[in-house]
N, C-alpha and C. Protein backbone atom coordinates (compact mmCIF):
# COMPACT_ATOMS: atom_id res chain seq x y z
N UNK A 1 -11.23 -15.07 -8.68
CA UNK A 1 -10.07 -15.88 -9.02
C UNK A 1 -8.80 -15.05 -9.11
N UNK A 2 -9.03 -14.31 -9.52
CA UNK A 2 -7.93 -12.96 -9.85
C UNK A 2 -7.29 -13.10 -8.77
N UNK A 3 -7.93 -12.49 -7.49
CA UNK A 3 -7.45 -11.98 -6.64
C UNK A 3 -6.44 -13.42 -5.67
N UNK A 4 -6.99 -14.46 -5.69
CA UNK A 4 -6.76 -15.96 -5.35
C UNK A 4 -5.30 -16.23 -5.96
N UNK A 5 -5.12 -15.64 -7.25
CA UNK A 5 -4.06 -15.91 -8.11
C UNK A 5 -2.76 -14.74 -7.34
N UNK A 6 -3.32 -13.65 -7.13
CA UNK A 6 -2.22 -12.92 -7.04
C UNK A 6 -1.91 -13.14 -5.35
N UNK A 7 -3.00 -13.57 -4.69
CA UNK A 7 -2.58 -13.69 -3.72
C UNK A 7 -1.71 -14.93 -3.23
N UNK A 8 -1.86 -15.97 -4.41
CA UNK A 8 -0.62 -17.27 -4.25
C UNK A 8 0.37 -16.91 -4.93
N UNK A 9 0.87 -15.68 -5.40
CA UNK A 9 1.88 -15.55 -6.21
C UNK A 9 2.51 -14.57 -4.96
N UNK A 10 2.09 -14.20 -4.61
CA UNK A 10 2.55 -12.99 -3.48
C UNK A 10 2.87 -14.33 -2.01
N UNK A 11 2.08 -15.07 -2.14
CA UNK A 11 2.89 -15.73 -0.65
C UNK A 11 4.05 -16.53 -1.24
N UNK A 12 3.96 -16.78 -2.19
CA UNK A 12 4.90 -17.77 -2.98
C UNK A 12 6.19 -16.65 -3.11
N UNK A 13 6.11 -15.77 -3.42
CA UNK A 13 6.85 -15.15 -2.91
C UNK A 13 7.90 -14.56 -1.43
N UNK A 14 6.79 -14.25 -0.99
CA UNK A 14 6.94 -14.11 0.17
C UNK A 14 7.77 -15.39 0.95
N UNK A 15 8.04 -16.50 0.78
CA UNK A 15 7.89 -18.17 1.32
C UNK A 15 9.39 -17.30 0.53
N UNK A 16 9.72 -17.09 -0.42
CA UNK A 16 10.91 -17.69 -1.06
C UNK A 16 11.70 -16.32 -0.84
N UNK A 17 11.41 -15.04 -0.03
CA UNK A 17 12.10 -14.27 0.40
C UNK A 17 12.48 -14.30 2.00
N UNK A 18 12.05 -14.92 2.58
CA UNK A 18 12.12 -15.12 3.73
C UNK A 18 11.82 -13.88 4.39
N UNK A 19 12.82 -13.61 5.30
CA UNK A 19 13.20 -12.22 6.39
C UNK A 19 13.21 -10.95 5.16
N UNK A 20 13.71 -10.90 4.29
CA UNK A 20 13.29 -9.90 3.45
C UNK A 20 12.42 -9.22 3.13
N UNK A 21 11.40 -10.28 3.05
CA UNK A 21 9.75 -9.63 2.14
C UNK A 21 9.66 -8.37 2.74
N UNK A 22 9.94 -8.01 3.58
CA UNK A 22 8.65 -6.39 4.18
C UNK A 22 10.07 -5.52 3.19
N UNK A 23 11.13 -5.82 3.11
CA UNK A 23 12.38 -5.14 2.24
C UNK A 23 11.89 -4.78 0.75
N UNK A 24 10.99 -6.22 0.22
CA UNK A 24 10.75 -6.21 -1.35
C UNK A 24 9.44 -6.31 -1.52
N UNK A 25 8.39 -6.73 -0.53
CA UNK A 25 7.01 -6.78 -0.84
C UNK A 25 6.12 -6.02 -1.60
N UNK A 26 6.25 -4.50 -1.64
CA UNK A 26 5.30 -3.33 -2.07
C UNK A 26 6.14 -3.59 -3.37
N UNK A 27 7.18 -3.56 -3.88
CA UNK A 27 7.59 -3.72 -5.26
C UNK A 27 7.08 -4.86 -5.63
N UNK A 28 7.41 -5.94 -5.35
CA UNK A 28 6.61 -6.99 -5.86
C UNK A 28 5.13 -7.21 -5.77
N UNK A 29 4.31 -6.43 -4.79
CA UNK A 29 2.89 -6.28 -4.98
C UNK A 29 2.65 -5.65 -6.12
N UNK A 30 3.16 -4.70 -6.49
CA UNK A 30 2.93 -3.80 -7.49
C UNK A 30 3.31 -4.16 -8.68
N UNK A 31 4.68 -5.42 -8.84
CA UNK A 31 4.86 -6.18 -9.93
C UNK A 31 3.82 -6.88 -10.76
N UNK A 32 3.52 -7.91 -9.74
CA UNK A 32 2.67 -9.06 -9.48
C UNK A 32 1.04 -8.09 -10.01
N UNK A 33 0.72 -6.90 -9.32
CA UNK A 33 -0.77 -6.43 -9.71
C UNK A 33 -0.50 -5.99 -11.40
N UNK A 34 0.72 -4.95 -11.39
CA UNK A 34 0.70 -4.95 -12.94
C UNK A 34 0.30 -5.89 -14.16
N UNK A 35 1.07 -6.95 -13.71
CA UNK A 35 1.24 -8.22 -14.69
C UNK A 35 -0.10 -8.65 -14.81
N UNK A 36 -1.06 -8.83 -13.76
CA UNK A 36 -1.99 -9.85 -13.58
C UNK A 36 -3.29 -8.76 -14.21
N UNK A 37 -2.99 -7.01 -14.38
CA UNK A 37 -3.65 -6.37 -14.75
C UNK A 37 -3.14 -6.47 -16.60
N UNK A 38 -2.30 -6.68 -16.91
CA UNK A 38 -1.65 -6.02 -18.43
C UNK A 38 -2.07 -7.63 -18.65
N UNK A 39 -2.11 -9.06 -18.13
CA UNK A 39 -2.82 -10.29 -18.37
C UNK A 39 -4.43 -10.15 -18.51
N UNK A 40 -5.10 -9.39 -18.25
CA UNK A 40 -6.38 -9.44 -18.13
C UNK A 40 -6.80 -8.88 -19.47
N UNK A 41 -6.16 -7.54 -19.64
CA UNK A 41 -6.10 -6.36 -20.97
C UNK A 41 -5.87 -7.38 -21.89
N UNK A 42 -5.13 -8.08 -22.22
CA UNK A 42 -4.43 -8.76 -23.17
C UNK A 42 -5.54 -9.93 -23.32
N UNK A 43 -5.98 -11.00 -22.30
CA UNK A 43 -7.64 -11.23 -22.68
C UNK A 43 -8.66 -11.07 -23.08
N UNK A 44 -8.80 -9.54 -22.66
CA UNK A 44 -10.39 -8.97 -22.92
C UNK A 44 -9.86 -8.46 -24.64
N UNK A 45 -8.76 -7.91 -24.81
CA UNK A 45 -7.86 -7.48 -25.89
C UNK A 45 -8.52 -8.62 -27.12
N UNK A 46 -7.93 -9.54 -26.76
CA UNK A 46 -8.63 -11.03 -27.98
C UNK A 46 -9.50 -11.38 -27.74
N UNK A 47 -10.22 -11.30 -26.43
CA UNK A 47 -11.79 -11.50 -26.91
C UNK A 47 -12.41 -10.93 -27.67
N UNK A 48 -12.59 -9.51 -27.28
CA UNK A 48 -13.35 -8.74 -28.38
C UNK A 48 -12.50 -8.27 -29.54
N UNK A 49 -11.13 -9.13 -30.01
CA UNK A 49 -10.65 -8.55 -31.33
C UNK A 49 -10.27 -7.31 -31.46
N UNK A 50 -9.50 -6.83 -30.30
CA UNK A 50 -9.02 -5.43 -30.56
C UNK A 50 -7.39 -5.66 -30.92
N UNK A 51 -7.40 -6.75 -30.71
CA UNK A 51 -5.52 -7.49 -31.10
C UNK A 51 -5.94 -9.01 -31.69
N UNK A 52 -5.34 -9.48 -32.71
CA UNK A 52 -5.17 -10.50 -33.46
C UNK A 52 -4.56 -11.75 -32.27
N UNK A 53 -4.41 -12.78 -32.74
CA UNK A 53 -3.84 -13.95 -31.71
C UNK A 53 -2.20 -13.66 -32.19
N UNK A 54 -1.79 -13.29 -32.79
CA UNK A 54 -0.29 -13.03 -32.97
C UNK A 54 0.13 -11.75 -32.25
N UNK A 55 -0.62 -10.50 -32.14
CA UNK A 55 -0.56 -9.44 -30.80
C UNK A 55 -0.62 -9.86 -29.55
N UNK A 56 -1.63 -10.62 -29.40
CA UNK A 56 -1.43 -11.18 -28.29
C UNK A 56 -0.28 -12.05 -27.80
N UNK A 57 -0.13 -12.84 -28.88
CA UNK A 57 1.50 -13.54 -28.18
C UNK A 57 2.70 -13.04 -28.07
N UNK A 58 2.72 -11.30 -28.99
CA UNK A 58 3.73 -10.61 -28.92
C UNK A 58 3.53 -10.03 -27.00
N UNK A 59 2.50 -9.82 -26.92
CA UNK A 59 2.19 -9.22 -25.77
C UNK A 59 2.45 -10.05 -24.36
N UNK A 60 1.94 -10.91 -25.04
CA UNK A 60 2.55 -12.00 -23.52
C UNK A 60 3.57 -12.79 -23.56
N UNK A 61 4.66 -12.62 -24.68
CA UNK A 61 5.94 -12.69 -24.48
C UNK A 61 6.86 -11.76 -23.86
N UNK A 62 6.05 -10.30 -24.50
CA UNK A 62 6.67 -9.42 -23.42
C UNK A 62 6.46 -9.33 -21.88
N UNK A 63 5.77 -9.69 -21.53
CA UNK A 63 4.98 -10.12 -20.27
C UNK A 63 6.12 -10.85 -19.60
N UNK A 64 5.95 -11.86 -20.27
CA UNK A 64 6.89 -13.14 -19.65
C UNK A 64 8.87 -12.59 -19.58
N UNK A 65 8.92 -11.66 -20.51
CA UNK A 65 10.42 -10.86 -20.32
C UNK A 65 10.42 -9.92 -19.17
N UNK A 66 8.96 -8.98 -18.42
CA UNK A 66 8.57 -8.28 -17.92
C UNK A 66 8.87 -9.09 -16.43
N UNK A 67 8.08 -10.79 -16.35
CA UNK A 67 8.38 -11.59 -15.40
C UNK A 67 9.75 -11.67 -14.89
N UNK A 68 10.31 -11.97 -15.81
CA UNK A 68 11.59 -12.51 -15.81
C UNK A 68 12.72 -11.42 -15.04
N UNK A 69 12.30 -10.23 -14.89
CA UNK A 69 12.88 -9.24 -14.28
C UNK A 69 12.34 -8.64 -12.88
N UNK A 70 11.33 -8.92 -12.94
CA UNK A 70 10.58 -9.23 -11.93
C UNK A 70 11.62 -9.86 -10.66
N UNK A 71 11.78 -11.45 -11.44
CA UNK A 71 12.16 -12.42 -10.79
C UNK A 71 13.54 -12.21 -10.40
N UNK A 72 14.51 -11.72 -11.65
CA UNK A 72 15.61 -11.15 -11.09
C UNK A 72 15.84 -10.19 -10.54
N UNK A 73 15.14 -9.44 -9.78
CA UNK A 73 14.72 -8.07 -9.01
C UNK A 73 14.92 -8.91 -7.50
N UNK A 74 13.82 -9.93 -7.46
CA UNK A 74 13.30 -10.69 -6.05
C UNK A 74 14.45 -11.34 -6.05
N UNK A 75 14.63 -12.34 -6.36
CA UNK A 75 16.38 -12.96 -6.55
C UNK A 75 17.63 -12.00 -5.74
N UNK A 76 18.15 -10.98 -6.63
CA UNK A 76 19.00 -9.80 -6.45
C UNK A 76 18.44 -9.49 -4.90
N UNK A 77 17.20 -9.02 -4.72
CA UNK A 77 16.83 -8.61 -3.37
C UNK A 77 17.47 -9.40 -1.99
N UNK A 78 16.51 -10.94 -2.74
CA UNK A 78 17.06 -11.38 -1.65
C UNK A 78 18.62 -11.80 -0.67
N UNK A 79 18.95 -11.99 -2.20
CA UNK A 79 21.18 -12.06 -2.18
C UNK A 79 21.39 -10.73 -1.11
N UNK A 80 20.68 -9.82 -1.73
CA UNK A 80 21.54 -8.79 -0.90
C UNK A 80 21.30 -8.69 0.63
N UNK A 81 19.88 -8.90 0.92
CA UNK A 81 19.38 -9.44 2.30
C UNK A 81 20.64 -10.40 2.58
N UNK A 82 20.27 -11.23 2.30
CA UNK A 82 21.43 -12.24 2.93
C UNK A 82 22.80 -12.15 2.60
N UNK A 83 23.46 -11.26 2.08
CA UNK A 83 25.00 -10.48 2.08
C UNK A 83 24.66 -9.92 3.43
N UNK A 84 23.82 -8.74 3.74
CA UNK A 84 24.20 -8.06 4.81
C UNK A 84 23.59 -8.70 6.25
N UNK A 85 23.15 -9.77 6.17
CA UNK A 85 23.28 -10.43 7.55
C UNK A 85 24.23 -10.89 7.70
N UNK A 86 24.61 -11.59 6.22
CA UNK A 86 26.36 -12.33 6.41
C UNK A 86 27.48 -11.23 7.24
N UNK A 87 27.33 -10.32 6.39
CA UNK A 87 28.22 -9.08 7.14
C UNK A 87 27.98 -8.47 8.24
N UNK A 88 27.04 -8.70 8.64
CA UNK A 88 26.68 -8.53 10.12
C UNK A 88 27.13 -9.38 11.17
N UNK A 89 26.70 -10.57 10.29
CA UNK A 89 27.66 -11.74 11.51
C UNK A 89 29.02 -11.66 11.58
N UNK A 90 29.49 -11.31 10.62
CA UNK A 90 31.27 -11.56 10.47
C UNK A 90 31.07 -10.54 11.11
N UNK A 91 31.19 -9.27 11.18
CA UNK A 91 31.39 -7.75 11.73
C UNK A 91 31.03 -8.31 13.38
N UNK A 92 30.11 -8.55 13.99
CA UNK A 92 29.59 -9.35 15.11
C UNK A 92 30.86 -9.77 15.75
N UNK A 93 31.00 -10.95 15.11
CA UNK A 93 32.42 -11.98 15.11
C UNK A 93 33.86 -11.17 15.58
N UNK A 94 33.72 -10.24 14.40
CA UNK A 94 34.81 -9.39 14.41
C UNK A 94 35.20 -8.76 15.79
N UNK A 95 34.26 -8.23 15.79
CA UNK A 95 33.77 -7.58 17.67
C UNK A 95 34.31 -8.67 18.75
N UNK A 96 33.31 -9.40 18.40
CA UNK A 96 33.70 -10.57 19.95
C UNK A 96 35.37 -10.77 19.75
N UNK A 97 36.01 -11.28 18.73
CA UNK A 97 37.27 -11.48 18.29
C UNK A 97 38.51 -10.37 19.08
N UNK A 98 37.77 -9.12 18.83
CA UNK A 98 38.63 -7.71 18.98
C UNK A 98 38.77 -7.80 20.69
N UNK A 99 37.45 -8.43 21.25
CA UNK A 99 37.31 -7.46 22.70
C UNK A 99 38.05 -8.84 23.06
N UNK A 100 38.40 -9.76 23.04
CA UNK A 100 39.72 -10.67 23.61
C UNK A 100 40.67 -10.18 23.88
């Protein structure tokens, strides 16, 4: 299941970076494996009572702040992908414009 999970979080990704992903993929693989590894710890953590249910929610709140930067990482990525095609086209433009 694990692996099922990270692998719909990684195309879901991927889907929402477009032309980018091969730009942000290995960071976000490595996001995405962290999380889904420091989620597992934090399970086995309260199963066997090595953290209370209030550690644990400290823990996967931090998690979810951990996400959240994540997300504004992939976000940021992708803006900037699509700044420099923008500027590519205008610069393009610019060209065709000049050689008139």
């Amino acid at each position: 299941m694990a692996n099922t999970l990270l692998d719909q979080m990684l195309a879901s990704a991927a889907k929402a970076a477009g032309g980018s992903w091969g730009t942000i993929s290995g960071d976000l693989q490595s996001f995405a494996q962290n999380l889904l590894n420091d989620s597992k710890r934090i399970a086995a953590d309260l199963a066997t009572a090595k953290i209370s249910q209030d550690e644990a929610k400290v823990q996967l709140e931090m998690l979810a702040d951990y996400s959240d930067i994540v997300a504004n990482y992939a976000e940021d990525a992708v803006k900037a992908a699509a700044q420099a095609a923008f500027n590519a086209a205008v610069d393009t433009l610019w060209l065709a414009i000049s050689a008139v």
